[in-house]
PDB file of N, CA and C in Angstrom:
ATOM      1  N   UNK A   1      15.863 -27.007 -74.425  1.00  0.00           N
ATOM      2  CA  UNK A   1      14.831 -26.856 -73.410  1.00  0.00           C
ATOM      3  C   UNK A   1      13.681 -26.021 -73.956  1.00  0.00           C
ATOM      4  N   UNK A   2      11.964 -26.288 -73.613  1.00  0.00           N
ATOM      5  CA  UNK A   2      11.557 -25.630 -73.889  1.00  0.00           C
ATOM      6  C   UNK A   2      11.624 -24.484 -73.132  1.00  0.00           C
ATOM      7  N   UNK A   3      10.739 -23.455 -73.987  1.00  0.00           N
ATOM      8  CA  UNK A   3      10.459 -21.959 -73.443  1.00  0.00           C
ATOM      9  C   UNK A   3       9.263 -22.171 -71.805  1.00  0.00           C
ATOM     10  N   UNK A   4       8.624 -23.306 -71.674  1.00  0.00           N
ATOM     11  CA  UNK A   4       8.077 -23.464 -70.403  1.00  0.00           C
ATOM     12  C   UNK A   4       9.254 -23.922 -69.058  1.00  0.00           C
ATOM     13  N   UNK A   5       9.788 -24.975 -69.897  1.00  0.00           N
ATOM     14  CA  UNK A   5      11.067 -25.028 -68.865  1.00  0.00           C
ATOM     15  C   UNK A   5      11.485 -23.830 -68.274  1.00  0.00           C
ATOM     16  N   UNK A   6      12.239 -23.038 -69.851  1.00  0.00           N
ATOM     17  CA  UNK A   6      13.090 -21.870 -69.001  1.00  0.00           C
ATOM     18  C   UNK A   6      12.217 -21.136 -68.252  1.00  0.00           C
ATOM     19  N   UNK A   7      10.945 -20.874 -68.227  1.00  0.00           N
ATOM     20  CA  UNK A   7       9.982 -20.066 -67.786  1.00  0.00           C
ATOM     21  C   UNK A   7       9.966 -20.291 -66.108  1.00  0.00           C
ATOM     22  N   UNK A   8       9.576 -21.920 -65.775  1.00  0.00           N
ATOM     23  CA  UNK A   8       9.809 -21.867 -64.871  1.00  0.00           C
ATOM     24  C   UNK A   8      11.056 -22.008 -63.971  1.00  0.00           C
ATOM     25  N   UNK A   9      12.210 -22.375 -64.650  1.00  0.00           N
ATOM     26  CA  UNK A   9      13.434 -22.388 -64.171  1.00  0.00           C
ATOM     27  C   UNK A   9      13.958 -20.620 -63.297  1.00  0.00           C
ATOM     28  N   UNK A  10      13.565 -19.705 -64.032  1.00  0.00           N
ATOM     29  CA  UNK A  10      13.314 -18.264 -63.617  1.00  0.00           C
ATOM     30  C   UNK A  10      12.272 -17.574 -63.420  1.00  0.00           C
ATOM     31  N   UNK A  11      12.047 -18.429 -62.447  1.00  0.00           N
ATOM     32  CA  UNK A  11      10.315 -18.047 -61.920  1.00  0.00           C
ATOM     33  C   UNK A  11      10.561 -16.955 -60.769  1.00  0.00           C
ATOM     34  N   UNK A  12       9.876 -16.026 -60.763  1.00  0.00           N
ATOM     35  CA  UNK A  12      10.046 -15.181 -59.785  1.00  0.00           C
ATOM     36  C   UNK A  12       8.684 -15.122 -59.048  1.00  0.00           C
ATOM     37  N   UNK A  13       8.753 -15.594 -57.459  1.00  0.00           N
ATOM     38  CA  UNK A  13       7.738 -15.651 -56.788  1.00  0.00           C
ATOM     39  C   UNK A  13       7.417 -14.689 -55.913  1.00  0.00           C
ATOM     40  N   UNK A  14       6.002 -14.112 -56.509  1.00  0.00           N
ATOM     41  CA  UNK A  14       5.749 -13.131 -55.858  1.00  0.00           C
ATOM     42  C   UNK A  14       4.226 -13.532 -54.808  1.00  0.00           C
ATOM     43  N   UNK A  15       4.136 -12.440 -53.688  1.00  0.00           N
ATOM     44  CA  UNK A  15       3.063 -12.397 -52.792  1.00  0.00           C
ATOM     45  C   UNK A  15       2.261 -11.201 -52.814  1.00  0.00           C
ATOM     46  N   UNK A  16       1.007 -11.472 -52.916  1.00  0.00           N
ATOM     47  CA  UNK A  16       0.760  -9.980 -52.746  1.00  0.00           C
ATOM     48  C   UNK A  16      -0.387 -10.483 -51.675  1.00  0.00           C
ATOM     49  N   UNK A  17      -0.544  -9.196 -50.893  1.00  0.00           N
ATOM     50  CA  UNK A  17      -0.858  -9.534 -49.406  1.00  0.00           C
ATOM     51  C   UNK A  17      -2.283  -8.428 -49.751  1.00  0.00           C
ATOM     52  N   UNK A  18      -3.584  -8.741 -49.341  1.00  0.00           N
ATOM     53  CA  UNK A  18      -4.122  -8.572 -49.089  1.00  0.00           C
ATOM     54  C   UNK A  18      -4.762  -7.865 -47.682  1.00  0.00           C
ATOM     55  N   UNK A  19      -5.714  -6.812 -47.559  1.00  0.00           N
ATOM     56  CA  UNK A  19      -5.678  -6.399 -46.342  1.00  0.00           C
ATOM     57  C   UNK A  19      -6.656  -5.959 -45.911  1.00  0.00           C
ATOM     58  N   UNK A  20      -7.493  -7.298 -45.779  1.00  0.00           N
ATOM     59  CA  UNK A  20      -9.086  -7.585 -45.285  1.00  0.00           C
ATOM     60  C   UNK A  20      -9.590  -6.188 -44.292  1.00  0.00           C
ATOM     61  N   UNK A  21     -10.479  -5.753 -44.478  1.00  0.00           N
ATOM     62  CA  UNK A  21     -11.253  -4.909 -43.383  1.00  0.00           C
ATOM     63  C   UNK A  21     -12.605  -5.046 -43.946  1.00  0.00           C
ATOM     64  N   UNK A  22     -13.637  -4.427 -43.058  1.00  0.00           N
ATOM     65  CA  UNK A  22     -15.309  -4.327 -43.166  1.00  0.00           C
ATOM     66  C   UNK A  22     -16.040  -6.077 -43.626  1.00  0.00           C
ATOM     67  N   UNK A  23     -17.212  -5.351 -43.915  1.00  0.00           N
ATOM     68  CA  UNK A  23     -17.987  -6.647 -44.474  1.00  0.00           C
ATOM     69  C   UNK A  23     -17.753  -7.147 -45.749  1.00  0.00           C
ATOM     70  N   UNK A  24     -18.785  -8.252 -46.288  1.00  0.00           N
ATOM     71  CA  UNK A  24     -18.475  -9.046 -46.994  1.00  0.00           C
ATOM     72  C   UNK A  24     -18.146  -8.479 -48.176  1.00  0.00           C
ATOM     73  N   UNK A  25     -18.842  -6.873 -48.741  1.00  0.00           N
ATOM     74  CA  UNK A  25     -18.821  -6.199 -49.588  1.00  0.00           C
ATOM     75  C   UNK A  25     -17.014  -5.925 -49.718  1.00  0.00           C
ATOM     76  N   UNK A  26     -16.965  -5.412 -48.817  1.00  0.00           N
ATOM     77  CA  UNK A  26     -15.526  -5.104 -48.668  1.00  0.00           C
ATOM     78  C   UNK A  26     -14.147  -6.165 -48.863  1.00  0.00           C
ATOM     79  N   UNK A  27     -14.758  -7.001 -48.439  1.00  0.00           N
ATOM     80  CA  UNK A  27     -13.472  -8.204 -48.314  1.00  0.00           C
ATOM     81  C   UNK A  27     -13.731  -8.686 -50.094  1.00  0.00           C
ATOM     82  N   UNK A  28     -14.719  -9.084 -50.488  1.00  0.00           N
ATOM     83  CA  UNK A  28     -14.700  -9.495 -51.946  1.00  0.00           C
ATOM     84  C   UNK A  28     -13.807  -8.436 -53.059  1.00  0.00           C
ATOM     85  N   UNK A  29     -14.641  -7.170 -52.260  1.00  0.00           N
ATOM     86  CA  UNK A  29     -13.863  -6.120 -53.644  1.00  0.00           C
ATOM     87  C   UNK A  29     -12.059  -6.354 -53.116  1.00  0.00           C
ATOM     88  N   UNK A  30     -11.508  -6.244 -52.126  1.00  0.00           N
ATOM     89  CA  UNK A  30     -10.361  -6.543 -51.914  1.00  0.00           C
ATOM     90  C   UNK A  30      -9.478  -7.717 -52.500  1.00  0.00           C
ATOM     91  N   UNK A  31     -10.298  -8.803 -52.155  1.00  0.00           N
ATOM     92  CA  UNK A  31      -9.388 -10.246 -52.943  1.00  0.00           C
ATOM     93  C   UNK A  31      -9.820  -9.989 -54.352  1.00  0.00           C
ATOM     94  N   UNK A  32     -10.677  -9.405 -54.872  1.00  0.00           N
ATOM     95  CA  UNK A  32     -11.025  -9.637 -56.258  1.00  0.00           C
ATOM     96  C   UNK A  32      -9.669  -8.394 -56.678  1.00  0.00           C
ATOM     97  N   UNK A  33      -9.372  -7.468 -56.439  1.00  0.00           N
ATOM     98  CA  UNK A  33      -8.398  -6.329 -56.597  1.00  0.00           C
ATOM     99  C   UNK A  33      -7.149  -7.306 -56.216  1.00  0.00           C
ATOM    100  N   UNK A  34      -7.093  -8.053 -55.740  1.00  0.00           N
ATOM    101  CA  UNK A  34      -5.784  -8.916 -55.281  1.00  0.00           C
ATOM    102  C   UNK A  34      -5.064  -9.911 -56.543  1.00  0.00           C
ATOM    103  N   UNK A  35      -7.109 -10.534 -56.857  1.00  0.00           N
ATOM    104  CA  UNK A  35      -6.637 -11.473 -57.834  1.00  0.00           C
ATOM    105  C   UNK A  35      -6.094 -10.984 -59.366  1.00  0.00           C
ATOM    106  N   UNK A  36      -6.986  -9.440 -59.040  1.00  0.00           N
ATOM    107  CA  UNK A  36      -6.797  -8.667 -60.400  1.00  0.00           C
ATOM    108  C   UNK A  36      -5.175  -8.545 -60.732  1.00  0.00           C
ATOM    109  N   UNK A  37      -4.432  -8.086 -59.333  1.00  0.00           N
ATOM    110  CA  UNK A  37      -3.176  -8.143 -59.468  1.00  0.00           C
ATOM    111  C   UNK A  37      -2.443  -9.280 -60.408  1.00  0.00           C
ATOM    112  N   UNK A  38      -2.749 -10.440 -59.866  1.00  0.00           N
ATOM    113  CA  UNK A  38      -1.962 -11.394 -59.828  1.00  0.00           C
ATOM    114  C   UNK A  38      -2.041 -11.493 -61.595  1.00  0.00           C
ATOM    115  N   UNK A  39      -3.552 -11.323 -62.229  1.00  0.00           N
ATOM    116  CA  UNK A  39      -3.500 -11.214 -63.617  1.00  0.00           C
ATOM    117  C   UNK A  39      -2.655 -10.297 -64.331  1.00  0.00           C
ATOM    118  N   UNK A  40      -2.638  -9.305 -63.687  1.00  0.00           N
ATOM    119  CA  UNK A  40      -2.028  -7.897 -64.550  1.00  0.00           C
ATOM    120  C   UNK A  40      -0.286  -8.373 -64.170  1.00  0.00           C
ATOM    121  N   UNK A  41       0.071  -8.971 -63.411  1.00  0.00           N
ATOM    122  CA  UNK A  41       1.267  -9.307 -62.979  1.00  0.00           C
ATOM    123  C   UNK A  41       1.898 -10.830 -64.532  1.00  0.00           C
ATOM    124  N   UNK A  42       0.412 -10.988 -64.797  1.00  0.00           N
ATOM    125  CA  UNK A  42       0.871 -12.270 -65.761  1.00  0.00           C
ATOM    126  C   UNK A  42       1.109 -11.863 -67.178  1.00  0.00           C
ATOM    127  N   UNK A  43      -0.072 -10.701 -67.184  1.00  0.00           N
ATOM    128  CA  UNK A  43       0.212 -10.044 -68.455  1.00  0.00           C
ATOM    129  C   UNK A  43       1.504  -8.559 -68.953  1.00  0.00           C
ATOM    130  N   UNK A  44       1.606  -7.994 -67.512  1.00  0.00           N
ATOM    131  CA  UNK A  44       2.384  -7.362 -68.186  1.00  0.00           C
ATOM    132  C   UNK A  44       3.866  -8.085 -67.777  1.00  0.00           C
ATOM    133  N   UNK A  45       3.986  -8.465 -66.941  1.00  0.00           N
ATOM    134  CA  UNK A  45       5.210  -9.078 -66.515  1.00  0.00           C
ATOM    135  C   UNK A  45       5.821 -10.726 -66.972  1.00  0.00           C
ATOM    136  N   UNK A  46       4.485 -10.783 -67.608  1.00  0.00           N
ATOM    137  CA  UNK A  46       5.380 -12.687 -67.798  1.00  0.00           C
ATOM    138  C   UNK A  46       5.133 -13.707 -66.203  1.00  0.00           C
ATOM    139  N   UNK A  47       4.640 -13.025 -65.241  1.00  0.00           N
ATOM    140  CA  UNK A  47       4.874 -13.822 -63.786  1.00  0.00           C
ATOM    141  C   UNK A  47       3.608 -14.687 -64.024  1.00  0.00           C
ATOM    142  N   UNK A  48       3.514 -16.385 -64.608  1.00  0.00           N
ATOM    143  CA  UNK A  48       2.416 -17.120 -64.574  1.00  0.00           C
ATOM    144  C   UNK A  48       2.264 -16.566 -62.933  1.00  0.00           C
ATOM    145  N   UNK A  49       0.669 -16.483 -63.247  1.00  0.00           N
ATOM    146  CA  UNK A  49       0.133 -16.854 -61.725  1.00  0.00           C
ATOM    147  C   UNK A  49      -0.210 -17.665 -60.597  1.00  0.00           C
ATOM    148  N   UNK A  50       0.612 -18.953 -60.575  1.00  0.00           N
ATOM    149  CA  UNK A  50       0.585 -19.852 -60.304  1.00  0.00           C
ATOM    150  C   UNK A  50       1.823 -19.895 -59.102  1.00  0.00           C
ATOM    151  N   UNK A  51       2.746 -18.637 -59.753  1.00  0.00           N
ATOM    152  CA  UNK A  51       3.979 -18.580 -59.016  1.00  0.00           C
ATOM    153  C   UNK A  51       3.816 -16.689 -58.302  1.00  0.00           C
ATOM    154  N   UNK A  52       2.433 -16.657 -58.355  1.00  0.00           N
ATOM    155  CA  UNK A  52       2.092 -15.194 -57.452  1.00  0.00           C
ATOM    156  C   UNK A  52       1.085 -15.946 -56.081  1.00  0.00           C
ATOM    157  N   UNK A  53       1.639 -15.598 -55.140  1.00  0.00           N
ATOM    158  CA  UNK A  53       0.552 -16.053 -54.296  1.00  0.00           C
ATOM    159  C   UNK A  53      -0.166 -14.856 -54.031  1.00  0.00           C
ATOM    160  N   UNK A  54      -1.725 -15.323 -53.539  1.00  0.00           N
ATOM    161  CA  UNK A  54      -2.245 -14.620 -53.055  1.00  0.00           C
ATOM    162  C   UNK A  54      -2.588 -14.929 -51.246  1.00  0.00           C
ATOM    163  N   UNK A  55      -2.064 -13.602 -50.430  1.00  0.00           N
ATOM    164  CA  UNK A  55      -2.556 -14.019 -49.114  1.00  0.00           C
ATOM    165  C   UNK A  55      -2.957 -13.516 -48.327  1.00  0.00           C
ATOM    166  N   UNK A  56      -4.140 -13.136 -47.676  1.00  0.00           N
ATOM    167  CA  UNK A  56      -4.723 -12.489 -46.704  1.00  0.00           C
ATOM    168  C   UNK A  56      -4.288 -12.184 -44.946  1.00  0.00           C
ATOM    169  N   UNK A  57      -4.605 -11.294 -44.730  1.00  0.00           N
ATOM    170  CA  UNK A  57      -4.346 -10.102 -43.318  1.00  0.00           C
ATOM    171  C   UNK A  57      -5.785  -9.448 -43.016  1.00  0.00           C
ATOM    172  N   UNK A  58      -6.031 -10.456 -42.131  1.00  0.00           N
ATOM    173  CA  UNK A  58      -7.390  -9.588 -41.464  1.00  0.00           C
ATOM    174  C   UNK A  58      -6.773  -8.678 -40.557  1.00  0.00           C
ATOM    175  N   UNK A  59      -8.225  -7.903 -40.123  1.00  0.00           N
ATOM    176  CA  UNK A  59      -8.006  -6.634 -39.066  1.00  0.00           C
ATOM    177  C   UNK A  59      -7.046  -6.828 -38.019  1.00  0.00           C
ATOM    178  N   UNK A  60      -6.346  -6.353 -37.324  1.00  0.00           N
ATOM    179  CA  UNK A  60      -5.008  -7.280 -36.408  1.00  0.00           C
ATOM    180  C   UNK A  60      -6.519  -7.137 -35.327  1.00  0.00           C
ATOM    181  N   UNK A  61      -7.532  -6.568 -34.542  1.00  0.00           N
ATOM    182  CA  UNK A  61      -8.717  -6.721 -33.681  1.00  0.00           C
ATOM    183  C   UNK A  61      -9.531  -6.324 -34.032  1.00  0.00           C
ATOM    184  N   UNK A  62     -10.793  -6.970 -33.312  1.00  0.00           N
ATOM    185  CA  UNK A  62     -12.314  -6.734 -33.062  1.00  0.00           C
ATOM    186  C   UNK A  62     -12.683  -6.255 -35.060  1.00  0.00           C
ATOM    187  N   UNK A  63     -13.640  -5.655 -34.967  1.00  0.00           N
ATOM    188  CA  UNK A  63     -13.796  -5.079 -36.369  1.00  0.00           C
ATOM    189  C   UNK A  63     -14.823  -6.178 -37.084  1.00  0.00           C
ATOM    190  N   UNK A  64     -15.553  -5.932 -38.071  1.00  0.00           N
ATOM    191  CA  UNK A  64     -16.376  -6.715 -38.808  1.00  0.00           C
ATOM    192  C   UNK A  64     -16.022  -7.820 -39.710  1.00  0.00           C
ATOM    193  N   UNK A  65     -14.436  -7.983 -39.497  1.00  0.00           N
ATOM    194  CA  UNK A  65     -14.476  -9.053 -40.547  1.00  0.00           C
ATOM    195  C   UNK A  65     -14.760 -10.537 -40.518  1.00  0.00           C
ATOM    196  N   UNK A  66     -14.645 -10.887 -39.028  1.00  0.00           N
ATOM    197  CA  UNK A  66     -15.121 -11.873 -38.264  1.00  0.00           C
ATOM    198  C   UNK A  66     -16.099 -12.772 -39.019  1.00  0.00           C
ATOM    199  N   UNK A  67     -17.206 -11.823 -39.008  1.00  0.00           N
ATOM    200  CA  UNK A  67     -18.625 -12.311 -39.107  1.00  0.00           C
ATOM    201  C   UNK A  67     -18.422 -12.122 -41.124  1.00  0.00           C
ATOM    202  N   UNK A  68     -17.959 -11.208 -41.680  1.00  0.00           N
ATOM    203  CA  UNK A  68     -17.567 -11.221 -42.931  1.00  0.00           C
ATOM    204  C   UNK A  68     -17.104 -12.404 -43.688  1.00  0.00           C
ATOM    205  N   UNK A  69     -16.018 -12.940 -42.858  1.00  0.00           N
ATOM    206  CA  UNK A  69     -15.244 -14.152 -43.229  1.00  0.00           C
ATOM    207  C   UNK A  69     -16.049 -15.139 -43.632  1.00  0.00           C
ATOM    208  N   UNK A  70     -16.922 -15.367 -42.584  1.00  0.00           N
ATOM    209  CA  UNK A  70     -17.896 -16.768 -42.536  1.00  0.00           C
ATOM    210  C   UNK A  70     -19.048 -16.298 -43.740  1.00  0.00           C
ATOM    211  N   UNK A  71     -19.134 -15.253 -43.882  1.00  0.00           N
ATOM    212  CA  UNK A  71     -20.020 -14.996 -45.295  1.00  0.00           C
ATOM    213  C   UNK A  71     -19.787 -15.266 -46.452  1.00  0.00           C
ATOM    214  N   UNK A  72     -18.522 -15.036 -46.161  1.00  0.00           N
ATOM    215  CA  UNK A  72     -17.534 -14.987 -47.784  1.00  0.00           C
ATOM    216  C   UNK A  72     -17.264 -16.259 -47.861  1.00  0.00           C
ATOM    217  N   UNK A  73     -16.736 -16.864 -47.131  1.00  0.00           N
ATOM    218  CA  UNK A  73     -16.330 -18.572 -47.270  1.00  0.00           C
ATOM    219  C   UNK A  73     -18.048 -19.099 -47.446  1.00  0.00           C
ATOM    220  N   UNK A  74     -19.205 -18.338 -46.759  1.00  0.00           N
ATOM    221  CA  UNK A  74     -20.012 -19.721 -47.352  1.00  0.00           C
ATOM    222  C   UNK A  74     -20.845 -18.855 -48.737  1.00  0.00           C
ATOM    223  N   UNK A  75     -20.531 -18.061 -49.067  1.00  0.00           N
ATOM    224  CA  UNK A  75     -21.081 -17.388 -50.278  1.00  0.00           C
ATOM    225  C   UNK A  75     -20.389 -17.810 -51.478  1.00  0.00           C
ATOM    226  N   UNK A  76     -18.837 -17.869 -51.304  1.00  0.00           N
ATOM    227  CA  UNK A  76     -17.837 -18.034 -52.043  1.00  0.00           C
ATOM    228  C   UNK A  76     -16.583 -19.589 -51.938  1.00  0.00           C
ATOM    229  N   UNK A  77     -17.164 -20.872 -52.285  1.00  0.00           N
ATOM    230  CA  UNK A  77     -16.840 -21.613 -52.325  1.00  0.00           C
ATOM    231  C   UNK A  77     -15.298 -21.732 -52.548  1.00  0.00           C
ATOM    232  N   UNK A  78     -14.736 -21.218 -53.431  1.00  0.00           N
ATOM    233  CA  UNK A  78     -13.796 -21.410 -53.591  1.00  0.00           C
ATOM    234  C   UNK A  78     -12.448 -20.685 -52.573  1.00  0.00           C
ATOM    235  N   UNK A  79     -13.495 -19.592 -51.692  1.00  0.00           N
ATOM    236  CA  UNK A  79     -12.732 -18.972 -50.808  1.00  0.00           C
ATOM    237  C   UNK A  79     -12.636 -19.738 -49.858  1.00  0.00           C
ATOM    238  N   UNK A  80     -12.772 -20.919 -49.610  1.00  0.00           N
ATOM    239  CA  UNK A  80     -13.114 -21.470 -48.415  1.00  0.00           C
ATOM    240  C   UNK A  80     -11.690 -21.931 -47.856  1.00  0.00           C
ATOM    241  N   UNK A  81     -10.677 -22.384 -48.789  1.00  0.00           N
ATOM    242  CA  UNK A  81      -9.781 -23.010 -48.190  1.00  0.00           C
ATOM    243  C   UNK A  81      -8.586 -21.448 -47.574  1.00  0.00           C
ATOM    244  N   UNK A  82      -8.878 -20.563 -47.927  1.00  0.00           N
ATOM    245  CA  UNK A  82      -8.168 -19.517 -47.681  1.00  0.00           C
ATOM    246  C   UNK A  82      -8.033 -18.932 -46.327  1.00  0.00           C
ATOM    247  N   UNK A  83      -7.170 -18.296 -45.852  1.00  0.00           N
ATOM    248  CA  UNK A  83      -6.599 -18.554 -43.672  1.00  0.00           C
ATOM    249  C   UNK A  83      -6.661 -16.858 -44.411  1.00  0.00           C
ATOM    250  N   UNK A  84      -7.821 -16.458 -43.609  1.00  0.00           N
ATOM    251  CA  UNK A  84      -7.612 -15.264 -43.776  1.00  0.00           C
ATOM    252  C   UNK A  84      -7.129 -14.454 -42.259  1.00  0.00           C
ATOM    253  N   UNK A  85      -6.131 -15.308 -41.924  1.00  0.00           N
ATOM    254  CA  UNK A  85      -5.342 -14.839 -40.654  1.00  0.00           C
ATOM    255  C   UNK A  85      -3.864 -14.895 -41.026  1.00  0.00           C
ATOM    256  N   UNK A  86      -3.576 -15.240 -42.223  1.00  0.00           N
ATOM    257  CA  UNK A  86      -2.233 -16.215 -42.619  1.00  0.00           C
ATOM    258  C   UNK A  86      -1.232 -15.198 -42.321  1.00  0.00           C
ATOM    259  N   UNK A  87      -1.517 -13.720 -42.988  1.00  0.00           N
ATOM    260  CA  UNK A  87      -0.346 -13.132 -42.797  1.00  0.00           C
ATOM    261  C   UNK A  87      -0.264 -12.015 -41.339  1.00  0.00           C
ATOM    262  N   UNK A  88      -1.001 -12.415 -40.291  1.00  0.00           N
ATOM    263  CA  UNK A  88      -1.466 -11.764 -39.076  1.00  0.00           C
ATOM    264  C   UNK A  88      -0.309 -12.798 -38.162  1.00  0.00           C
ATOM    265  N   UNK A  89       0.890 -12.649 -38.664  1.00  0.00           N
ATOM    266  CA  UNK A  89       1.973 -13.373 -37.507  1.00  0.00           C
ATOM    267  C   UNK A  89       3.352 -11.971 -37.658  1.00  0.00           C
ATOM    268  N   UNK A  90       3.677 -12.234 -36.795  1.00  0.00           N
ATOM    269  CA  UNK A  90       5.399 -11.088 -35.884  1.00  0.00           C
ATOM    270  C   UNK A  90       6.070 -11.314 -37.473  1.00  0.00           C
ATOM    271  N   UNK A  91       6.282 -12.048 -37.715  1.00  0.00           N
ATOM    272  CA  UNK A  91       7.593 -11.994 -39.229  1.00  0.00           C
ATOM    273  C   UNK A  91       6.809 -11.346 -40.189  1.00  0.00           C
ATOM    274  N   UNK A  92       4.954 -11.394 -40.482  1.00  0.00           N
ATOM    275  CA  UNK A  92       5.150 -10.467 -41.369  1.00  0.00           C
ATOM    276  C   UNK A  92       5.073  -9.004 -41.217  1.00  0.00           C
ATOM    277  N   UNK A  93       4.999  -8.748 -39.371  1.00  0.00           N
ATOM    278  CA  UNK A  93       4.862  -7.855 -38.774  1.00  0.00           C
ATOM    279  C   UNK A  93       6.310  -6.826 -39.359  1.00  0.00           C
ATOM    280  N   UNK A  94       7.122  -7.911 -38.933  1.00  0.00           N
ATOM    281  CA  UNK A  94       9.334  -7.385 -39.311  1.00  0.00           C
ATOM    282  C   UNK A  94       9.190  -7.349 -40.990  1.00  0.00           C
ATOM    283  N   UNK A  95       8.482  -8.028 -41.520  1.00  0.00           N
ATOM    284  CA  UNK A  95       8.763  -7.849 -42.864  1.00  0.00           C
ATOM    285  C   UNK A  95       8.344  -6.597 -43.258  1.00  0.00           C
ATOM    286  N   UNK A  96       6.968  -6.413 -43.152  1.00  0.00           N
ATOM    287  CA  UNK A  96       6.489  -4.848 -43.386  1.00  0.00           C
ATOM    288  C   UNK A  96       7.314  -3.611 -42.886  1.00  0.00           C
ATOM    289  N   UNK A  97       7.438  -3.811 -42.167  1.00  0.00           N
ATOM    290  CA  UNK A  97       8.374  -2.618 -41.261  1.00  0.00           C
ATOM    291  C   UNK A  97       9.554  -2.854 -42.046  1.00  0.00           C
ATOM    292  N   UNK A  98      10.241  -3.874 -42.370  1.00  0.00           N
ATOM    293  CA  UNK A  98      11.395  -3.914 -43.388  1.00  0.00           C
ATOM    294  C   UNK A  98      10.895  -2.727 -44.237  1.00  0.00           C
ATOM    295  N   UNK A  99      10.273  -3.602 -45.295  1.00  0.00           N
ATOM    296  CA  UNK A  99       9.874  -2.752 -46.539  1.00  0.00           C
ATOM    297  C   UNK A  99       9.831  -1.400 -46.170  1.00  0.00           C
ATOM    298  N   UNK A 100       8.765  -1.188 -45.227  1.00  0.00           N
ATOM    299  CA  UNK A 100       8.246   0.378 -45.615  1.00  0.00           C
ATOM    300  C   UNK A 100       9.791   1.555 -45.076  1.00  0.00           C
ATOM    301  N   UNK A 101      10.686   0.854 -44.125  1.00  0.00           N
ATOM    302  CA  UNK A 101      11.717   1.462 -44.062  1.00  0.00           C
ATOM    303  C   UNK A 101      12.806   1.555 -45.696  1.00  0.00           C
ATOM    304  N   UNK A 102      12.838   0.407 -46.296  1.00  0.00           N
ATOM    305  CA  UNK A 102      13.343   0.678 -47.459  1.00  0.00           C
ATOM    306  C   UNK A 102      12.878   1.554 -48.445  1.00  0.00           C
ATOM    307  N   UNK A 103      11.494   1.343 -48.086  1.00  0.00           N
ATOM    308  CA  UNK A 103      10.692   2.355 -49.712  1.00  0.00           C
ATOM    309  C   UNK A 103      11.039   4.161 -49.514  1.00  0.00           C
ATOM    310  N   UNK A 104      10.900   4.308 -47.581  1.00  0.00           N
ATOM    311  CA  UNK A 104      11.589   5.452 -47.379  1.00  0.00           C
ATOM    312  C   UNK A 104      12.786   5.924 -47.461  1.00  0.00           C
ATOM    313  N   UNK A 105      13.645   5.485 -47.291  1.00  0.00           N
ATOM    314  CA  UNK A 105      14.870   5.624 -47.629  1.00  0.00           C
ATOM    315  C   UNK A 105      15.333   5.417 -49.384  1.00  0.00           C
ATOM    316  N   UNK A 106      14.761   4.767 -49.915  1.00  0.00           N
ATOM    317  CA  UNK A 106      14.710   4.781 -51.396  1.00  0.00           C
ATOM    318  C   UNK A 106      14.216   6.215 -52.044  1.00  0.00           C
ATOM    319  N   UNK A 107      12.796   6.451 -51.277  1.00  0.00           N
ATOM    320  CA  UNK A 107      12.254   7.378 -51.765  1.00  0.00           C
ATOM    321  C   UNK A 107      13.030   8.884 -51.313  1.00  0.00           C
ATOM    322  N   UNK A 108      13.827   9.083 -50.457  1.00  0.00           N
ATOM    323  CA  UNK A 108      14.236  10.036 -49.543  1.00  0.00           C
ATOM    324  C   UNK A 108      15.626  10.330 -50.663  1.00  0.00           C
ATOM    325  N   UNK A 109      16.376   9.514 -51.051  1.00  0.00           N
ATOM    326  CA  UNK A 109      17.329   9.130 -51.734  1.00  0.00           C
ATOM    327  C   UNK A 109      17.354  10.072 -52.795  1.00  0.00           C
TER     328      UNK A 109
END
């Protein structure tokens, strides 16, 4: 087998969640720090980025990103297909609250 096979045969898929606030200034430097991840995730870790998603969490209310969004999607073409509501649902509400209870108890440990 090649070394791409095994590569993706033990692919480890990661998310990294993004966490939209302010204007357009703001939301760019954020996904661009997101995407930066996903690179530094390829280089130091081996994780092609293909198997990192990237996914956005706007403000849970009101707030500027609204009017931000529609800037960024028409400033930034390629942002366009992106739900920058995607991770604004109850499971990733339980998921977070997972985590941050583990990282405390890890860290407490």
């Amino acid at each position: 087998q090649s070394q791409k096979n095994n590569a993706s045969d033990n692919a480890l898929n990661v998310t990294i969640i993004v966490f939209l606030s302010g204007e357009l200034g703001n939301q760019i430097s954020k996904i661009a720090f997101g995407i930066g991840l996903q690179h530094m995730a390829k280089d130091m870790y081996g994780l092609d980025t293909y198997s990192t998603q990237l996914k956005l969490r706007a403000q849970p209310r009101g707030g500027k990103w609204k009017n931000a969004m529609i800037d960024t999607k028409a400033c930034f073409p390629h942002l366009r297909s992106y739900d920058f509501r995607e991770c604004n649902t109850p499971e990733f509400e339980q998921l977070q609250q997972e985590q941050e209870r583990y990282i405390k108890k890890t860290l407490v440990s």
